[in-house]
Protein backbone atom coordinates (compact mmCIF):
# COMPACT_ATOMS: atom_id res chain seq x y z
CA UNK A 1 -4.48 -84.95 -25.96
CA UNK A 2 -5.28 -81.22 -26.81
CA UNK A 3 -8.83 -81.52 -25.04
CA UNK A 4 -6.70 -82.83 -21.84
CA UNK A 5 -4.09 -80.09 -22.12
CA UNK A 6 -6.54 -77.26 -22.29
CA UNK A 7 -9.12 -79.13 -19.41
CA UNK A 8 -6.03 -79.11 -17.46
CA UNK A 9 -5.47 -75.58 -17.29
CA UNK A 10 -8.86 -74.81 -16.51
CA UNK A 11 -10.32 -74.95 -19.65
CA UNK A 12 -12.86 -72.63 -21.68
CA UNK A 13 -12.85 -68.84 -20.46
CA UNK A 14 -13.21 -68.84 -16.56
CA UNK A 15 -13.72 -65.36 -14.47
CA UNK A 16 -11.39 -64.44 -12.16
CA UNK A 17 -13.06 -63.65 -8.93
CA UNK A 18 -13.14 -60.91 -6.93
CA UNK A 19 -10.41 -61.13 -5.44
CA UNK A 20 -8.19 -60.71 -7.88
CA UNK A 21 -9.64 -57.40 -9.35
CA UNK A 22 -8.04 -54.09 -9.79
CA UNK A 23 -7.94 -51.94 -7.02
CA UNK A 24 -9.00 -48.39 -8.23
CA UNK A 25 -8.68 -46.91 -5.34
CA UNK A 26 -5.83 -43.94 -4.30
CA UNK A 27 -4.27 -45.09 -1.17
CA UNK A 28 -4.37 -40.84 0.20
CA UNK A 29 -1.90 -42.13 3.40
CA UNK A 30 1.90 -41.58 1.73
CA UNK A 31 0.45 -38.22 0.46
CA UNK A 32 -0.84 -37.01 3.50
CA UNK A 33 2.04 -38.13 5.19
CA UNK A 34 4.46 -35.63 3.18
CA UNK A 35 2.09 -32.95 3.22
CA UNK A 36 2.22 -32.80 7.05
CA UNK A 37 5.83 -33.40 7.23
CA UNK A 38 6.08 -30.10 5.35
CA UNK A 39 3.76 -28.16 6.84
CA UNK A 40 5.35 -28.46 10.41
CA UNK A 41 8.97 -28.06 8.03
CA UNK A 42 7.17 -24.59 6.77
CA UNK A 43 6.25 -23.65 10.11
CA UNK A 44 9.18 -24.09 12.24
CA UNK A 45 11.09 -22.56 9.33
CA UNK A 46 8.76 -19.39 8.97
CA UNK A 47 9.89 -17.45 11.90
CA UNK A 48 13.61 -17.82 10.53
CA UNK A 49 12.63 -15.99 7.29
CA UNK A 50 12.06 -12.98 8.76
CA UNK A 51 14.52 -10.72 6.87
CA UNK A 52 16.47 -7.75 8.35
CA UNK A 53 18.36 -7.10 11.45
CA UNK A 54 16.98 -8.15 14.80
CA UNK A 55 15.37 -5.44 16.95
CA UNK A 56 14.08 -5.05 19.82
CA UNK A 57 11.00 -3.08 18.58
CA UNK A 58 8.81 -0.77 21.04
CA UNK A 59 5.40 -2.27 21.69
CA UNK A 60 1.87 -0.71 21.25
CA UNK A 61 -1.60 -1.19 21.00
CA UNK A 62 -2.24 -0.37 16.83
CA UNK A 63 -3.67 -2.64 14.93
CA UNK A 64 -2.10 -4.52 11.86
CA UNK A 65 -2.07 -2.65 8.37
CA UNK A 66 -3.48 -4.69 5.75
CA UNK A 67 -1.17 -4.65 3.01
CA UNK A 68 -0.88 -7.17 -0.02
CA UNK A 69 2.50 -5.85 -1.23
CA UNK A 70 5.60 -6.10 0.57
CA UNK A 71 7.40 -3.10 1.46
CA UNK A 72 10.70 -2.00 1.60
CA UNK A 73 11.71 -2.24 5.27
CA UNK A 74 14.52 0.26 6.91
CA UNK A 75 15.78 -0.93 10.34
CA UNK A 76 17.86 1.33 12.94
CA UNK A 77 20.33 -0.60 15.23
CA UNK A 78 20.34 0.89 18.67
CA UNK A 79 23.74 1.61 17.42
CA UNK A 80 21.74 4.36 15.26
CA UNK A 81 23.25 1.97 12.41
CA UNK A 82 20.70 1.88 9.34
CA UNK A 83 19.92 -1.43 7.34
CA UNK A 84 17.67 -2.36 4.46
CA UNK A 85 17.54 -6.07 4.86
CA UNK A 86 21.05 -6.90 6.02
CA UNK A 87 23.07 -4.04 4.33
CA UNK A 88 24.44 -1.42 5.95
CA UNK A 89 23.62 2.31 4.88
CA UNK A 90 24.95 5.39 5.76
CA UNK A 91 23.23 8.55 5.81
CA UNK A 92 24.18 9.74 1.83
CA UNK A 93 23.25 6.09 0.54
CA UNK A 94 19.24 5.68 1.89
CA UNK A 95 17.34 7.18 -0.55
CA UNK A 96 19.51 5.82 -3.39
CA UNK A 97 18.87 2.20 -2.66
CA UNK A 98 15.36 2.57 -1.73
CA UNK A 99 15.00 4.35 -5.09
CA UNK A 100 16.72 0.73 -6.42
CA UNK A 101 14.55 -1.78 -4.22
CA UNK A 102 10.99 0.50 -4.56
CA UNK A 103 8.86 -0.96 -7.55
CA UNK A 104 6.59 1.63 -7.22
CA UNK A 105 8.60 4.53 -7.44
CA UNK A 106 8.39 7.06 -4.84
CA UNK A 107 4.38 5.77 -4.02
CA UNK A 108 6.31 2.80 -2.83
CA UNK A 109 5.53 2.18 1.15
CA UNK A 110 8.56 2.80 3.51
CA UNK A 111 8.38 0.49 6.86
CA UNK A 112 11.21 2.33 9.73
CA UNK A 113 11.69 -0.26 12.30
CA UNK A 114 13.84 1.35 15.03
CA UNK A 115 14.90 -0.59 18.35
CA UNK A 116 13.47 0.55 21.16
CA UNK A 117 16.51 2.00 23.17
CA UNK A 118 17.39 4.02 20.16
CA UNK A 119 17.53 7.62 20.50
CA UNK A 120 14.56 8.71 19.22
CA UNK A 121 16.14 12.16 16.99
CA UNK A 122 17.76 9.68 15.52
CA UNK A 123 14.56 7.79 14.14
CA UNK A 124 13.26 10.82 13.41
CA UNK A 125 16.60 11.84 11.16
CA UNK A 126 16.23 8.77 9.33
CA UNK A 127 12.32 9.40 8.64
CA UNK A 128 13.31 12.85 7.40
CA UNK A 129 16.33 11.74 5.11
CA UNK A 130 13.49 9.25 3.36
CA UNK A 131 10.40 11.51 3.20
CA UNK A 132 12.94 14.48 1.83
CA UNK A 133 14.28 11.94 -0.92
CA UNK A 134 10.51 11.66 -2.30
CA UNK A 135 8.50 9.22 -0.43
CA UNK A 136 6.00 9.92 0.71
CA UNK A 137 4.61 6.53 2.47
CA UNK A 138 6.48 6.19 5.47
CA UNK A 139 5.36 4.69 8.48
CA UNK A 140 6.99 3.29 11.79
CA UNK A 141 6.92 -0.54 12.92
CA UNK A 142 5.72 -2.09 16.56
CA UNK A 143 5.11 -5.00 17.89
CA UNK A 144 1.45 -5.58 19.23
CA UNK A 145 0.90 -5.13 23.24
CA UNK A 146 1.96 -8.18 24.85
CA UNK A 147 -0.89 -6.62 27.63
């Protein structure tokens, strides 16, 4: 009876086939799936990052500074209102809090983005106030020629 119980089940060792066998391969479709998704979730969501006040900057044809640190960014309302990122400065407080934000010290770079319908003395005040508190860095912000 044991030799017909263990012939019944297939007896001995048998190999399974092919068919059966592990798959070893990484199915690359669910990963590449999220990785798009959040790529096109990055990209819409880039332009929304931008920090600061919106402008309406003056255009011209410079060309890009390469820069690998981020700098401390000033921006002047048409309003003549001044803002680093989205607080609100008066004329007495500038140089203290970019003496907070700069990592660098006074060697720290100093971006002035002023709208383009404000009145340029008023730019130029601003740029004064920061290059008489110590830096010495400052530079002014366009957008490239749509042209």
């Amino acid at each position: 009876m044991g030799m017909a119980h263990g012939a019944a089940q297939g007896g001995g060792r048998r190999r399974r086939g092919r068919r059966h066998a592990a798959i070893n391969e990484i199915n690359m479709t669910p990963f590449i799936d999220v990785v798009l998704v959040l790529l096109i979730v990055f990209m819409v969501a880039a332009p929304m990052m931008t920090v600061g006040v919106p402008l309406d900057l003056p255009q011209s044809k410079a060309s890009p500074l390469n820069s690998d640190t981020k700098p401390v960014t000033l921006s002047i309302r048409q309003t003549g209102q001044v803002f680093l990122g989205e607080d609100e400065l008066t004329d007495d407080t500038i140089v203290g809090k970019l003496t907070e934000t700069s990592k660098s010290g006074f060697e720290e770079r100093v971006f002035v983005r002023g709208d383009k319908r404000v009145d340029y003395g008023r730019v130029a005040q601003v740029m004064a106030i920061v290059t008489g508190g110590g830096f010495r860095k400052v530079a002014l912000v366009t957008e490239p020629d749509q042209k």
